[in-house]
PDB file of N, CA and C in Angstrom:
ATOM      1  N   UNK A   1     -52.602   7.830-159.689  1.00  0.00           N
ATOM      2  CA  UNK A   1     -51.683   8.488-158.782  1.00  0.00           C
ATOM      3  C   UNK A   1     -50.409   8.891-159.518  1.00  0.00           C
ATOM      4  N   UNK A   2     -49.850   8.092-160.264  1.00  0.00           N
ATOM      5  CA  UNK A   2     -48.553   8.287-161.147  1.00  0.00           C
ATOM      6  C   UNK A   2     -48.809   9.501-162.000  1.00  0.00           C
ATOM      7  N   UNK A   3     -50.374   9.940-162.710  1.00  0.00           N
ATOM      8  CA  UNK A   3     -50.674  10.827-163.232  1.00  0.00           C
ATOM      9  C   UNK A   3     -50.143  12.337-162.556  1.00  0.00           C
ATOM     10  N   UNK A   4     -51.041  11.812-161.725  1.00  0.00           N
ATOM     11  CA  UNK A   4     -50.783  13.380-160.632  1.00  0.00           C
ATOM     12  C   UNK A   4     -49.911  13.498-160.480  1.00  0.00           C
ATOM     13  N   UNK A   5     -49.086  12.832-160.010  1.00  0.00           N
ATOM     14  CA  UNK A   5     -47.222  12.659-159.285  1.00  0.00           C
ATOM     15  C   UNK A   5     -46.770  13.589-160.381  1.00  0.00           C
ATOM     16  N   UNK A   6     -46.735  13.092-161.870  1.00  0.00           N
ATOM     17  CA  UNK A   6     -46.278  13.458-162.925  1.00  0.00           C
ATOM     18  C   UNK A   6     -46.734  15.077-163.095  1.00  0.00           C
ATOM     19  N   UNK A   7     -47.858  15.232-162.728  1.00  0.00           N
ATOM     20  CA  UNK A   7     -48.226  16.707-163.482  1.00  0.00           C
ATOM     21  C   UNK A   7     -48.131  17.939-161.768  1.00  0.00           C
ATOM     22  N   UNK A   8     -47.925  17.344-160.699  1.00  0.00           N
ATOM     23  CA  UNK A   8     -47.729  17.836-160.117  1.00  0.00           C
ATOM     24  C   UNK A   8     -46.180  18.236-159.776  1.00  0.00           C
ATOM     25  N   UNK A   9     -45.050  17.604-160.581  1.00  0.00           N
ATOM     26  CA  UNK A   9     -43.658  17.505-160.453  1.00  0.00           C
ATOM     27  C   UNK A   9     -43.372  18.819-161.672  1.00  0.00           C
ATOM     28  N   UNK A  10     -44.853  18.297-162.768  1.00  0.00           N
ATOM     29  CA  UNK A  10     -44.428  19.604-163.831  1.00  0.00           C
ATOM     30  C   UNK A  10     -44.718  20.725-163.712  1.00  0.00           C
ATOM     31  N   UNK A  11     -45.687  21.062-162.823  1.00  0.00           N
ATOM     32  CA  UNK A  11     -46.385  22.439-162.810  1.00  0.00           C
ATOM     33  C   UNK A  11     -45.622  22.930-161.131  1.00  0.00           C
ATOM     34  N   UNK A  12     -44.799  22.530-160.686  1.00  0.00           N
ATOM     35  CA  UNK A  12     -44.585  23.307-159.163  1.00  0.00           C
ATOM     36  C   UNK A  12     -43.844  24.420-159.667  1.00  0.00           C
ATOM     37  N   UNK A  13     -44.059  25.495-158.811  1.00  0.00           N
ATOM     38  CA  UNK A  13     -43.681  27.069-158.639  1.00  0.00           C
ATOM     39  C   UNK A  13     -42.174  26.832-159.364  1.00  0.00           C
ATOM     40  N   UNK A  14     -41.345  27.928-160.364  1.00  0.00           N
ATOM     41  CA  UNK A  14     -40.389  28.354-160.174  1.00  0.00           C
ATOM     42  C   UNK A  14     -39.421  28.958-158.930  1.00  0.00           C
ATOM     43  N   UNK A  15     -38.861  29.079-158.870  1.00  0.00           N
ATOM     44  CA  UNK A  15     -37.685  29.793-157.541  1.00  0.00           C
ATOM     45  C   UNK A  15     -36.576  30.694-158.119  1.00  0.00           C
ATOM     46  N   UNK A  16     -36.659  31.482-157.161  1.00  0.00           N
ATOM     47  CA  UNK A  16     -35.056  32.916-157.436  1.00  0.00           C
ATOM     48  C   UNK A  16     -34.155  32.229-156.728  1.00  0.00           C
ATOM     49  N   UNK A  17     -33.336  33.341-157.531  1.00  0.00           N
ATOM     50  CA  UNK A  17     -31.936  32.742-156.708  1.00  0.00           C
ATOM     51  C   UNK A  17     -31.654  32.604-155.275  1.00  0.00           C
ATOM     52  N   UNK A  18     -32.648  33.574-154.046  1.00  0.00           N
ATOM     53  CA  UNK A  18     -32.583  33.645-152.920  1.00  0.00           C
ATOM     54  C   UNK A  18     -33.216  32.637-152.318  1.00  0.00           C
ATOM     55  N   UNK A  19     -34.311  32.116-153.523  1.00  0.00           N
ATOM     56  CA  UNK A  19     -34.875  31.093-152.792  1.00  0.00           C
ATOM     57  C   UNK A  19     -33.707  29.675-152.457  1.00  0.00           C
ATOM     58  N   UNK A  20     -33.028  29.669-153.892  1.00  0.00           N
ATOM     59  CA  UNK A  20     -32.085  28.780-153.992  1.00  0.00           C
ATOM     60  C   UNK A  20     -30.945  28.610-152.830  1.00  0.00           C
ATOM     61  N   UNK A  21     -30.402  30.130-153.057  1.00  0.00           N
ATOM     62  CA  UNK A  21     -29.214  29.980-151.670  1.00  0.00           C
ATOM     63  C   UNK A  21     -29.915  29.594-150.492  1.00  0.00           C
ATOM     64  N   UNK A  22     -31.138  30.086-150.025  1.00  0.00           N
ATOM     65  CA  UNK A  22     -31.715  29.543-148.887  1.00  0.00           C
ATOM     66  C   UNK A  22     -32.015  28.032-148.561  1.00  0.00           C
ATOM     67  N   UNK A  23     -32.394  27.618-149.212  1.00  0.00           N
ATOM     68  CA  UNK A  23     -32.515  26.086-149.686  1.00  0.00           C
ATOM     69  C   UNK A  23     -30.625  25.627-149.359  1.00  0.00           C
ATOM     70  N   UNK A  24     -29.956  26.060-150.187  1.00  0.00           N
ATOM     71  CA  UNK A  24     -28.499  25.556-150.020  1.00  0.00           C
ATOM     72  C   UNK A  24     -28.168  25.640-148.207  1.00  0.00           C
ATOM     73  N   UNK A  25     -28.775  27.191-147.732  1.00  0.00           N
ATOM     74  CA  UNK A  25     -27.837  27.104-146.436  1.00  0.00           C
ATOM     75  C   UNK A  25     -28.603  26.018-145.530  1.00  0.00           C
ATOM     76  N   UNK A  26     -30.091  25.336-145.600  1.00  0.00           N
ATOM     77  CA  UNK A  26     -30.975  24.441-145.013  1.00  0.00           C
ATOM     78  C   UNK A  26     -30.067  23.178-144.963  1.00  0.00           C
ATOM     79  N   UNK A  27     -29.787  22.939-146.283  1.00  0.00           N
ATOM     80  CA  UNK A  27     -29.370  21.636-146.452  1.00  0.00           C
ATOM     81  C   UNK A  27     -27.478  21.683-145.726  1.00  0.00           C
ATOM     82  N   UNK A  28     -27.136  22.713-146.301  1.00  0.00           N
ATOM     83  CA  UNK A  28     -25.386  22.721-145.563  1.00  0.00           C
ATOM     84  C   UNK A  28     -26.019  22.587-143.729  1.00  0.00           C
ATOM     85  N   UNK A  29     -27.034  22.874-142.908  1.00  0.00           N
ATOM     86  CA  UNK A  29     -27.698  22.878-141.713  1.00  0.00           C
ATOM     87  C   UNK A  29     -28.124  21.720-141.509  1.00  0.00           C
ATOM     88  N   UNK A  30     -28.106  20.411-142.598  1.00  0.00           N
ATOM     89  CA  UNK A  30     -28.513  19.562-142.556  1.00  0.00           C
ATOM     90  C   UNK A  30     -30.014  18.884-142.074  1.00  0.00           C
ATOM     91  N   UNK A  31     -30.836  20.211-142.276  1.00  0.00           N
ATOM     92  CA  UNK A  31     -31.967  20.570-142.421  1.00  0.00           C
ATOM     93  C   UNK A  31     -32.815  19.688-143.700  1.00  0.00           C
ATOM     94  N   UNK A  32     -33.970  18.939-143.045  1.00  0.00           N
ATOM     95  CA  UNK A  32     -34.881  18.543-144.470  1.00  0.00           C
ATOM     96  C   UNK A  32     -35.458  18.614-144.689  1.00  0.00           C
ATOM     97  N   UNK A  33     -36.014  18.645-146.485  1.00  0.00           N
ATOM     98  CA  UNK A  33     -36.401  20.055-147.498  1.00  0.00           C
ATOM     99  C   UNK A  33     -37.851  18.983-147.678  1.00  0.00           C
ATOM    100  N   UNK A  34     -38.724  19.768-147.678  1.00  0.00           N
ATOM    101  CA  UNK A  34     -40.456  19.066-148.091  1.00  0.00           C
ATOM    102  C   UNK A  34     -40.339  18.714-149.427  1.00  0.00           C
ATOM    103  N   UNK A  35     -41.252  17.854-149.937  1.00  0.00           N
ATOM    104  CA  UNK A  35     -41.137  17.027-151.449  1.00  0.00           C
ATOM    105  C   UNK A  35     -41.506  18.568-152.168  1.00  0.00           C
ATOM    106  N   UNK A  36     -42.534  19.563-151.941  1.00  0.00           N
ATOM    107  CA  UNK A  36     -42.656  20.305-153.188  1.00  0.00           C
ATOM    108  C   UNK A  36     -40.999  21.251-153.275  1.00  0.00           C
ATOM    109  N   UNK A  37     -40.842  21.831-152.335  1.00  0.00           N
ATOM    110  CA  UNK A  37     -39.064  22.128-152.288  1.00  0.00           C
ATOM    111  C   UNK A  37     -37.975  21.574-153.428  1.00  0.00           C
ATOM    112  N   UNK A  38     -38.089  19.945-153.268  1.00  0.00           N
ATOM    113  CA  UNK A  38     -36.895  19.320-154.214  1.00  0.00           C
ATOM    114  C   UNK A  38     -37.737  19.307-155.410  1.00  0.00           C
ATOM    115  N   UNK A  39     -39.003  19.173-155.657  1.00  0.00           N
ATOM    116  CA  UNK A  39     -39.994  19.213-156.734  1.00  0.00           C
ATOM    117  C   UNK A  39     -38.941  20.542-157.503  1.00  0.00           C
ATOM    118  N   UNK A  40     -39.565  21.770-156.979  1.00  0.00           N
ATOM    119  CA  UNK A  40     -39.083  22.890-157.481  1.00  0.00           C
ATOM    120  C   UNK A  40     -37.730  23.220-157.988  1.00  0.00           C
ATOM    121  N   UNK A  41     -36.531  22.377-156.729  1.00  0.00           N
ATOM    122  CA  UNK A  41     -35.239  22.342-157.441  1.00  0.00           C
ATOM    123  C   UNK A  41     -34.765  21.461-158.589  1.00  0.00           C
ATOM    124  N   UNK A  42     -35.605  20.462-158.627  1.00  0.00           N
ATOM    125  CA  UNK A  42     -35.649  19.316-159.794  1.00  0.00           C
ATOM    126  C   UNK A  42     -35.900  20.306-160.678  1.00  0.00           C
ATOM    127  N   UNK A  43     -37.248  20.671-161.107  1.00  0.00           N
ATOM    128  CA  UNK A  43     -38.022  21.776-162.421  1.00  0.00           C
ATOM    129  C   UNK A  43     -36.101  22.435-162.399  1.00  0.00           C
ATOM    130  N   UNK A  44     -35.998  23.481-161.317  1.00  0.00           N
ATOM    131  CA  UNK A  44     -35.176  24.549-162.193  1.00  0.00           C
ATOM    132  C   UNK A  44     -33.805  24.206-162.613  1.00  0.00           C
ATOM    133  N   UNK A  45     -33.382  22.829-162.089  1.00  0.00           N
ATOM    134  CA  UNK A  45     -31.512  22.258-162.413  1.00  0.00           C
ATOM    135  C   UNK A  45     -31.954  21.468-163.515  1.00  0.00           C
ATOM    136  N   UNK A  46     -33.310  20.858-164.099  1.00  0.00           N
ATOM    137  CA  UNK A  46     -33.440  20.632-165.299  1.00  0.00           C
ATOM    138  C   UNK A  46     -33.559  21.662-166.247  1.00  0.00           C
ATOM    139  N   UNK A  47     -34.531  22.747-166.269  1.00  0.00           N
ATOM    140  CA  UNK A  47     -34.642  24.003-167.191  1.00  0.00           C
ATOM    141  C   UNK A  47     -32.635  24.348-167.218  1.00  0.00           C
ATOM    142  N   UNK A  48     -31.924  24.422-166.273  1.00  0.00           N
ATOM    143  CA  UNK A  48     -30.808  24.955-166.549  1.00  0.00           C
ATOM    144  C   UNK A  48     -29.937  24.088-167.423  1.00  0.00           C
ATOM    145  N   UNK A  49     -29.626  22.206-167.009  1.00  0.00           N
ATOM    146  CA  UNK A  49     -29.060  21.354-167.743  1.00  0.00           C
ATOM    147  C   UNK A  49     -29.419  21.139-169.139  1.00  0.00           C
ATOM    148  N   UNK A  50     -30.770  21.828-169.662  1.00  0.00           N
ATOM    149  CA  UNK A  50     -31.295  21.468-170.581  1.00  0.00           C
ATOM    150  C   UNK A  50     -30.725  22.571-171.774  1.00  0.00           C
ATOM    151  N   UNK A  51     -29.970  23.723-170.894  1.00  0.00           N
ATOM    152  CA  UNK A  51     -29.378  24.960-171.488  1.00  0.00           C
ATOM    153  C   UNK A  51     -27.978  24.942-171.676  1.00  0.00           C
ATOM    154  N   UNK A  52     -26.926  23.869-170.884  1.00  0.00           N
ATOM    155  CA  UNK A  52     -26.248  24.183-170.694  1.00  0.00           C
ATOM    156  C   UNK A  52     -25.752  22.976-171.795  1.00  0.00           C
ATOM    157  N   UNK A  53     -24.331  23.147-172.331  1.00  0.00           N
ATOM    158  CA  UNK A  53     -23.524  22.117-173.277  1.00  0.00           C
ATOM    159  C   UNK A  53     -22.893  21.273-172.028  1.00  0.00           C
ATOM    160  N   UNK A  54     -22.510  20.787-172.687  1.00  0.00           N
ATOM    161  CA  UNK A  54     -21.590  19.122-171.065  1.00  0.00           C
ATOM    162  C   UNK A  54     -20.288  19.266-170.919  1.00  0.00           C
ATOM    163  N   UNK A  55     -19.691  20.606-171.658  1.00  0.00           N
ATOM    164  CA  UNK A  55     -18.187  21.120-171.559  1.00  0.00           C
ATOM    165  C   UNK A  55     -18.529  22.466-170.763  1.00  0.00           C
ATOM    166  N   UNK A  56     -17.879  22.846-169.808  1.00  0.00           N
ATOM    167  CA  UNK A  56     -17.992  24.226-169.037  1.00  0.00           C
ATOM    168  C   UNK A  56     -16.465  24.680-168.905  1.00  0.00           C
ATOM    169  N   UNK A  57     -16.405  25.907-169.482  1.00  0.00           N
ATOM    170  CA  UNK A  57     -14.933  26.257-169.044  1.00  0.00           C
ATOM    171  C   UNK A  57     -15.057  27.203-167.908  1.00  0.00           C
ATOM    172  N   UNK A  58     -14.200  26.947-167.154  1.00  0.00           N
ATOM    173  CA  UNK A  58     -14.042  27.841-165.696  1.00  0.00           C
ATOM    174  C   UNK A  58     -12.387  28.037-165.847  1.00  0.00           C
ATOM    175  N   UNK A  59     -12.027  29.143-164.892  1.00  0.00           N
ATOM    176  CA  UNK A  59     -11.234  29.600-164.543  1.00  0.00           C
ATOM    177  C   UNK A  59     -10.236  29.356-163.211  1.00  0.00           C
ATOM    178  N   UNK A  60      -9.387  29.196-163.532  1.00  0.00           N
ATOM    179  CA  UNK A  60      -7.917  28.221-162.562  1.00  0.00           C
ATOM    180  C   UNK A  60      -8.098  29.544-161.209  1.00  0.00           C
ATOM    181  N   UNK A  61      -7.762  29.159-160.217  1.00  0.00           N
ATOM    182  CA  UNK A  61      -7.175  27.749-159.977  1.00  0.00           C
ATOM    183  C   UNK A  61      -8.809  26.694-160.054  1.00  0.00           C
ATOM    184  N   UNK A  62      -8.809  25.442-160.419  1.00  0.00           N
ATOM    185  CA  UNK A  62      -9.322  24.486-159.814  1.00  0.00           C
ATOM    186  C   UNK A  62      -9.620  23.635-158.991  1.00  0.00           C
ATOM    187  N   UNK A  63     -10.880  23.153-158.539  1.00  0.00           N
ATOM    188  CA  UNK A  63     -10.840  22.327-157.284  1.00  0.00           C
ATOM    189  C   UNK A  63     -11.265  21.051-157.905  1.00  0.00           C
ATOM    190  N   UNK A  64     -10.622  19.785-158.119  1.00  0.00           N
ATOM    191  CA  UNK A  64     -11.451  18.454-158.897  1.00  0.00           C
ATOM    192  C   UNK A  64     -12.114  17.768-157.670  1.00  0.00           C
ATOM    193  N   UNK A  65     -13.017  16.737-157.981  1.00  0.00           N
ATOM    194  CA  UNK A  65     -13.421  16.268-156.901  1.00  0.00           C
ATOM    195  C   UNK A  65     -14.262  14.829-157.941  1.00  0.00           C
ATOM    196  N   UNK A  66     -13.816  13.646-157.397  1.00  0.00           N
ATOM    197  CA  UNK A  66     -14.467  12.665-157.936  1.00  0.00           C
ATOM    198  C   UNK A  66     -15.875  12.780-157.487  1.00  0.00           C
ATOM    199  N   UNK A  67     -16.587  11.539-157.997  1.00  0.00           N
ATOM    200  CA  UNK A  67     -18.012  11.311-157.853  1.00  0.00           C
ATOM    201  C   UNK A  67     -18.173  10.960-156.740  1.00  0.00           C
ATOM    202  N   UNK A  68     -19.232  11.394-156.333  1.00  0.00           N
ATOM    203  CA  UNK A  68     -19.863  10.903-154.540  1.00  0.00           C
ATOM    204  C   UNK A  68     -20.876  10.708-154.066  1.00  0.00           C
ATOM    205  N   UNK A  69     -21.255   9.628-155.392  1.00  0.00           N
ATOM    206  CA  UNK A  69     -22.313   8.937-155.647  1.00  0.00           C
ATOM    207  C   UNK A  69     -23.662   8.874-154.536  1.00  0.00           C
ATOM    208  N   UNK A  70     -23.911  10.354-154.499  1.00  0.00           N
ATOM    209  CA  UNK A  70     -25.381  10.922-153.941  1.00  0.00           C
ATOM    210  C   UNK A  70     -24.956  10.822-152.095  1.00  0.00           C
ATOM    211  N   UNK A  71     -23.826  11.359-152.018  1.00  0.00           N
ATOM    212  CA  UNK A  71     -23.622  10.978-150.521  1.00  0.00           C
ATOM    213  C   UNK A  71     -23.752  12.584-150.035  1.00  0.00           C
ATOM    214  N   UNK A  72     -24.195  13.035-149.223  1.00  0.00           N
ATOM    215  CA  UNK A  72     -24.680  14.250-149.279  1.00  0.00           C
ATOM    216  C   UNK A  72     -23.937  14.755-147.797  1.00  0.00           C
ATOM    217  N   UNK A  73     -23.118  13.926-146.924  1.00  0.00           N
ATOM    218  CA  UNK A  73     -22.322  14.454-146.228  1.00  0.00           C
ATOM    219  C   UNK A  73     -20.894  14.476-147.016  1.00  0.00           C
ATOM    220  N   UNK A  74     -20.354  13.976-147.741  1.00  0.00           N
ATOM    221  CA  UNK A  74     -19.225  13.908-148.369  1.00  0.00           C
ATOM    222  C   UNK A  74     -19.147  15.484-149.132  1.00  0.00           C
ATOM    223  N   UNK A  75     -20.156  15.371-149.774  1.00  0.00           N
ATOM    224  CA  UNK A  75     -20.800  16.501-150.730  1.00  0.00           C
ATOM    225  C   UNK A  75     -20.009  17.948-149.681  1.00  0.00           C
ATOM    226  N   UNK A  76     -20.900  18.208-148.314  1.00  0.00           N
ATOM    227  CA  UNK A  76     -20.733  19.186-147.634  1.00  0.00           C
ATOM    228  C   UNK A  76     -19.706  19.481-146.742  1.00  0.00           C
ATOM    229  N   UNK A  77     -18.771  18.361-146.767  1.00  0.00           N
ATOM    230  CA  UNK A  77     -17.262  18.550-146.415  1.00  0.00           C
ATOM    231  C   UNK A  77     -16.313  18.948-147.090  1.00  0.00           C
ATOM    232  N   UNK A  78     -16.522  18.558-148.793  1.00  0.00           N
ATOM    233  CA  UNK A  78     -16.132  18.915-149.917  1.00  0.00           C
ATOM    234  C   UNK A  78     -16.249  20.661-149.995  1.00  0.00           C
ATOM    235  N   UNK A  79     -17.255  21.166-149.469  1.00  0.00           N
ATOM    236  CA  UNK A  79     -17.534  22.152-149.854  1.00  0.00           C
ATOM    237  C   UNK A  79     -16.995  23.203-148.167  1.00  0.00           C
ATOM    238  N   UNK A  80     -17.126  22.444-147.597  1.00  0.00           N
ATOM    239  CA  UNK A  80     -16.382  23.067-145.981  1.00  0.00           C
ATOM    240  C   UNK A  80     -14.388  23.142-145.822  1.00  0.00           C
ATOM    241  N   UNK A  81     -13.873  21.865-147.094  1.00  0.00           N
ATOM    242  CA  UNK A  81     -12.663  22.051-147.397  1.00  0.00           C
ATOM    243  C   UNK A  81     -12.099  22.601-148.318  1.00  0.00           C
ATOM    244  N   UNK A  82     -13.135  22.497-149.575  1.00  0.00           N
ATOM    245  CA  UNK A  82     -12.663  23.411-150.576  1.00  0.00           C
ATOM    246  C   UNK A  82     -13.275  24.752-150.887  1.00  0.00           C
ATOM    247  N   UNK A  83     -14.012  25.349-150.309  1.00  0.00           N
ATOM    248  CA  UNK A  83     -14.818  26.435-150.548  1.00  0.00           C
ATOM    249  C   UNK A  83     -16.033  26.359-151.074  1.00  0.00           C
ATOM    250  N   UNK A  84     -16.799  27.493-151.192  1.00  0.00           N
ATOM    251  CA  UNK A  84     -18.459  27.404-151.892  1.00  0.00           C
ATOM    252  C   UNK A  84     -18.143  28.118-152.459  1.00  0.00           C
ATOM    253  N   UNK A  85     -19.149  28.076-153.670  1.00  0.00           N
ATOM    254  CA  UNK A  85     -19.565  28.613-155.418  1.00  0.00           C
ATOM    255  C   UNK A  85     -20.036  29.843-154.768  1.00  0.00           C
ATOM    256  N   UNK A  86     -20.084  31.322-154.970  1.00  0.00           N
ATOM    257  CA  UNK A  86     -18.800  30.918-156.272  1.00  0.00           C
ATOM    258  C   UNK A  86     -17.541  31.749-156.070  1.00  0.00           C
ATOM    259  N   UNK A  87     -17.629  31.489-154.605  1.00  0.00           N
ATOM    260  CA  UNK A  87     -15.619  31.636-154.239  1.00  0.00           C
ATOM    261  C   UNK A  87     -14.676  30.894-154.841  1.00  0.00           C
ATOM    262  N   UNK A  88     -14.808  29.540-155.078  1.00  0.00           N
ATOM    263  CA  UNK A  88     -14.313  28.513-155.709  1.00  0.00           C
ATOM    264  C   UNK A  88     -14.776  27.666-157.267  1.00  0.00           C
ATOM    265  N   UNK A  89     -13.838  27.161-157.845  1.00  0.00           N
ATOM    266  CA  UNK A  89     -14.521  26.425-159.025  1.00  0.00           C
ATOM    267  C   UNK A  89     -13.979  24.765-158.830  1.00  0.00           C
TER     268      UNK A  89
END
């Protein structure tokens, strides 16, 4: 079973960006996403982290925001007080 788990987490569909924002406005709806769904967003925020360096420069003004250690309403208040990407940084 761990086999499959494994090769079924590696081979799920890619996604566009529309698929993505759609997915975003589900979850800001507090809407919940089927395992192949987060499967798919797992695959593509790894292909991207795996591209990206761990320094990002963005452009002022800034919004900081500590860690919120997987709390996923905190997350969407954060984003209801400070704006969404990519109105905001």
């Amino acid at each position: 079973l761990k086999l499959f788990l494994i090769w079924q987490y590696e081979t799920a569909p890619t996604m566009s960006k529309g698929d993505v924002d759609a997915l975003i406005a589900r979850c800001m709806r507090c809407e919940l996403l089927d395992e192949l769904l987060i499967q798919m967003v797992c695959n593509e925020l790894k292909a991207v982290l795996m591209e990206e360096s761990n320094v990002k420069s963005v452009a002022a003004p800034v919004t900081i925001v500590g860690d919120v250690h997987g709390q996923f309403y905190d997350v969407v208040e954060l984003f209801l007080i400070g704006g969404k990407v990519p109105d905001t940084n």
